[in-house]
N, C-alpha and C. Protein backbone atom coordinates (compact mmCIF):
# COMPACT_ATOMS: atom_id res chain seq x y z
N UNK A 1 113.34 228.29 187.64
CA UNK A 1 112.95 227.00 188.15
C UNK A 1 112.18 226.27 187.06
N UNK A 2 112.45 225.19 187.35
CA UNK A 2 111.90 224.21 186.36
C UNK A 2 111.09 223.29 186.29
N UNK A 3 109.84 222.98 185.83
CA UNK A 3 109.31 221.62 186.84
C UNK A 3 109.30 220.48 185.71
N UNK A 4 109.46 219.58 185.99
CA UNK A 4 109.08 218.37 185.19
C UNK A 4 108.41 217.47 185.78
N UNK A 5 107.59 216.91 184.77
CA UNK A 5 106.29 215.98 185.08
C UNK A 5 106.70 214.62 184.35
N UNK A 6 106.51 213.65 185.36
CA UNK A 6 106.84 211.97 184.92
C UNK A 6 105.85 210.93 185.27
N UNK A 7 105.76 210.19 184.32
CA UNK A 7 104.44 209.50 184.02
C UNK A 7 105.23 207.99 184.25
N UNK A 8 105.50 207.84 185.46
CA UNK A 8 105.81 205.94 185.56
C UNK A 8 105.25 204.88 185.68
N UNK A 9 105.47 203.92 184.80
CA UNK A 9 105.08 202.60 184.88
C UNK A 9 105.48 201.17 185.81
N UNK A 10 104.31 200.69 186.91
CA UNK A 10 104.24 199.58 187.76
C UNK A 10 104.35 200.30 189.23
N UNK A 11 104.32 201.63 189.09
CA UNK A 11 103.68 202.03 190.58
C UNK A 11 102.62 201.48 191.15
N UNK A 12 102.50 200.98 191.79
CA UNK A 12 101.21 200.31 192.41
C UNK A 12 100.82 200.63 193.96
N UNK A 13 102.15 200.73 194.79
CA UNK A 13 101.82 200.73 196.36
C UNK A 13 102.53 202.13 196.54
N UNK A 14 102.50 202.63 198.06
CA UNK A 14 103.09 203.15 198.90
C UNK A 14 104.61 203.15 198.55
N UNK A 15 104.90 202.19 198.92
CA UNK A 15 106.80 201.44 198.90
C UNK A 15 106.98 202.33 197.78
N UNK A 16 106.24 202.06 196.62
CA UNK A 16 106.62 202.29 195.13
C UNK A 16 106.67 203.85 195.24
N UNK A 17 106.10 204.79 195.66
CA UNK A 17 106.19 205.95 195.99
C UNK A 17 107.30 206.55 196.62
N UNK A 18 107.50 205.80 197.67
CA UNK A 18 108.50 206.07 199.07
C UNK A 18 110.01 205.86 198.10
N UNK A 19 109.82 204.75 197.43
CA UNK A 19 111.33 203.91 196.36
C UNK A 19 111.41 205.37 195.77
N UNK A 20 110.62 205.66 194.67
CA UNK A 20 110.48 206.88 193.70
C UNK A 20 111.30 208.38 194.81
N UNK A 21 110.63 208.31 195.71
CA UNK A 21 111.08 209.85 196.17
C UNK A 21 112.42 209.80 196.42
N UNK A 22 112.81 208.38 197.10
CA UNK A 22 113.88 208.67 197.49
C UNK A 22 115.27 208.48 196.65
N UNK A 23 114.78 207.69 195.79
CA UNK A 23 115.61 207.83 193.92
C UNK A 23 115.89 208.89 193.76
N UNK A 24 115.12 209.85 193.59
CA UNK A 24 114.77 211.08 193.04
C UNK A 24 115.82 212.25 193.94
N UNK A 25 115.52 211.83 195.13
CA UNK A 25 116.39 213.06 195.80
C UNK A 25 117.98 213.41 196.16
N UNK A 26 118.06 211.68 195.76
CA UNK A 26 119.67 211.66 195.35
C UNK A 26 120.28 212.24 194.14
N UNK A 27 119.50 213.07 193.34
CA UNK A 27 119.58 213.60 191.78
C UNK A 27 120.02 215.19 192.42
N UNK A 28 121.34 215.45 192.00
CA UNK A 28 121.83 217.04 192.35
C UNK A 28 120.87 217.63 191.35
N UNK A 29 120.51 218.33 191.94
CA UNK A 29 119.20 219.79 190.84
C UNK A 29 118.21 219.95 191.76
N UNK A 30 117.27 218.98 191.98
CA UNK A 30 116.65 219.11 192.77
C UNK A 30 116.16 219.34 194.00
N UNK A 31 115.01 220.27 193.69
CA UNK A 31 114.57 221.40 194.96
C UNK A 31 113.52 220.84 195.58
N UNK A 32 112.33 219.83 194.88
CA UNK A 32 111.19 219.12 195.56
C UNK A 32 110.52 218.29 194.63
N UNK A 33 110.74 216.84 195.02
CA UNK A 33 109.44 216.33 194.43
C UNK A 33 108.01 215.51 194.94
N UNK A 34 106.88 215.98 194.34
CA UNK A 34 106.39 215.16 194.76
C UNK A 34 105.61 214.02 194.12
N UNK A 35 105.68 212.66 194.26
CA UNK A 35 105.90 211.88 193.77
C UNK A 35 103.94 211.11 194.22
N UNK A 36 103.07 210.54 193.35
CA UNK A 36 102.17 209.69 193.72
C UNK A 36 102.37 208.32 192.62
N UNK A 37 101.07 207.55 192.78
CA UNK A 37 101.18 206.51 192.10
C UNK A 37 101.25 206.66 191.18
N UNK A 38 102.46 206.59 190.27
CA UNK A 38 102.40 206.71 189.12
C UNK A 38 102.81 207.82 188.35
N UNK A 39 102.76 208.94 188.89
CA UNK A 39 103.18 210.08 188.47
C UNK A 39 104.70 211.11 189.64
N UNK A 40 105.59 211.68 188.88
CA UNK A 40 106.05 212.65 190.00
C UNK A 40 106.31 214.29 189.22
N UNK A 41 105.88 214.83 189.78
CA UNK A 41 106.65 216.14 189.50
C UNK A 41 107.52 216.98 190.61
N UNK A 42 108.62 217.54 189.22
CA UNK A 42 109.35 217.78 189.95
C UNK A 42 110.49 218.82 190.14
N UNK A 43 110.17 219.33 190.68
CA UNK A 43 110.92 221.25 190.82
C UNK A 43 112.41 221.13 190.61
N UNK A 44 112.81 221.58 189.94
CA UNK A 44 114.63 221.67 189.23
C UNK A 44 115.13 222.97 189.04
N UNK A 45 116.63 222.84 189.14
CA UNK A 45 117.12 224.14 189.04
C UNK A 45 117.39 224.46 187.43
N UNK A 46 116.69 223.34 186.06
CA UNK A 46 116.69 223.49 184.84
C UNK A 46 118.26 223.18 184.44
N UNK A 47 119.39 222.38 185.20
CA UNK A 47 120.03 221.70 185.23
C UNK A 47 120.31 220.44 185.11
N UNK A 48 119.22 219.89 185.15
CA UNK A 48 118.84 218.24 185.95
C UNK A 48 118.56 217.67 184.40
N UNK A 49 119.09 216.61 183.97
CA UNK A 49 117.75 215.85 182.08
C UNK A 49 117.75 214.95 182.35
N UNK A 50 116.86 215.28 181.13
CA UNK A 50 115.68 214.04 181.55
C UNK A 50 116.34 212.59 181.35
N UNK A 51 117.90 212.50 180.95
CA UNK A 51 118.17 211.06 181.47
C UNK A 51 118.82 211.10 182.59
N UNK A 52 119.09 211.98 183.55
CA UNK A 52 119.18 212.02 184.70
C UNK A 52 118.26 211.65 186.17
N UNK A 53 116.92 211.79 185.36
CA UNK A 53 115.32 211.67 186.10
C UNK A 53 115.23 210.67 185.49
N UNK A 54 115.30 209.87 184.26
CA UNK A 54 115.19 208.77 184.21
C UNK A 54 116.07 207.49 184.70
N UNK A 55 117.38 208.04 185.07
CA UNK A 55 118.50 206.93 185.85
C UNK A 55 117.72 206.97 187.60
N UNK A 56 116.94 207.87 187.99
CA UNK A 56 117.00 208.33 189.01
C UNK A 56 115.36 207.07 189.55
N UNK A 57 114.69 207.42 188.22
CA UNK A 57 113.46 206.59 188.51
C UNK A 57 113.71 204.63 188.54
N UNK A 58 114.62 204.91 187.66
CA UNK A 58 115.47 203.39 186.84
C UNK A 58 116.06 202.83 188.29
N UNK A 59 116.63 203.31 189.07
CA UNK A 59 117.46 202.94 190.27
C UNK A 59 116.32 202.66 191.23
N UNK A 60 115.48 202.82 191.16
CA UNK A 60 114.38 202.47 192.49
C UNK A 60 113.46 201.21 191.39
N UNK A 61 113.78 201.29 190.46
CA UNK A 61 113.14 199.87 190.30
C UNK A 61 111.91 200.17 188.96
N UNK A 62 111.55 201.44 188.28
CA UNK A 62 110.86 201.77 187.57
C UNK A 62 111.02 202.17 186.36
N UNK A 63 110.19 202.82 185.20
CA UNK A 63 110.28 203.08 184.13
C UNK A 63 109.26 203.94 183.69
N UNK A 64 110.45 205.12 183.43
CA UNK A 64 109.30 206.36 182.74
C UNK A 64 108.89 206.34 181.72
N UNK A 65 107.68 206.48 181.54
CA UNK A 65 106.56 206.51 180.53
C UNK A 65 106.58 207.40 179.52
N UNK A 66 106.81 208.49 180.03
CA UNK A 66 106.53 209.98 179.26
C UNK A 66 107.30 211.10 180.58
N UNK A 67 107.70 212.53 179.40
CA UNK A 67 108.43 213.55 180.69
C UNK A 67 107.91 214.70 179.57
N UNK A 68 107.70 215.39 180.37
CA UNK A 68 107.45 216.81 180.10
C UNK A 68 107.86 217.59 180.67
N UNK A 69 108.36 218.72 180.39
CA UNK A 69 109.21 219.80 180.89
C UNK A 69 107.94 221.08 180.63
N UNK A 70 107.76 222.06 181.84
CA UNK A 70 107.21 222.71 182.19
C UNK A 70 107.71 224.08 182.38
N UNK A 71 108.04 225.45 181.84
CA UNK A 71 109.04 225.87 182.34
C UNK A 71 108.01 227.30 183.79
N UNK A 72 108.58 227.38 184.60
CA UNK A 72 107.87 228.00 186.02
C UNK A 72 108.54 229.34 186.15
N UNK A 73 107.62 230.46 185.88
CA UNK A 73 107.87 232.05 186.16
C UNK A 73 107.06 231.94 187.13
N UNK A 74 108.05 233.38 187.75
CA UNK A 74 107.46 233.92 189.39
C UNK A 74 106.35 235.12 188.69
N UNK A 75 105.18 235.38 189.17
CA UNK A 75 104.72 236.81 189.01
C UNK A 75 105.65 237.76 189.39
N UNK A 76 105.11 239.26 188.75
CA UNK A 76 105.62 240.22 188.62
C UNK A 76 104.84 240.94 189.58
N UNK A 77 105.45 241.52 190.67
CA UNK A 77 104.41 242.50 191.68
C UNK A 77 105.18 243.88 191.63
């Protein structure tokens, strides 16, 4: 699993959040995001790129700032 972190520009309200998530979940890869003002991260099956998350943010009306890719191990028990 994969997470990536996105830093968007002219989030301001609610709407702008609600726009963002639901951009976002129309993107095949994805397992969860969660999205605030301005920022979303977001759980991937490490399939998903980042101009895919950026068409995804682009379609609700926004523009990513910055992306970082995070990569997510399970502990070992």
């Amino acid at each position: 699993m994969t997470r990536t972190r996105l830093v968007i520009s002219g989030m301001t309200t609610v709407h702008c959040v609600r726009a963002v998530f639901t951009a976002l979940s129309g993107v095949h890869g994805i397992h969860h995001a969660d999205v605030t003002r301005g920022l979303a991260l977001v759980d991937h099956d490490g399939t998903v790129t980042t101009e895919a998350l950026r068409h995804g943010v682009r379609t609700a009306g926004y523009e990513v700032e910055s992306v970082e890719n995070e990569r997510r191990q399970l502990p070992v028990i």
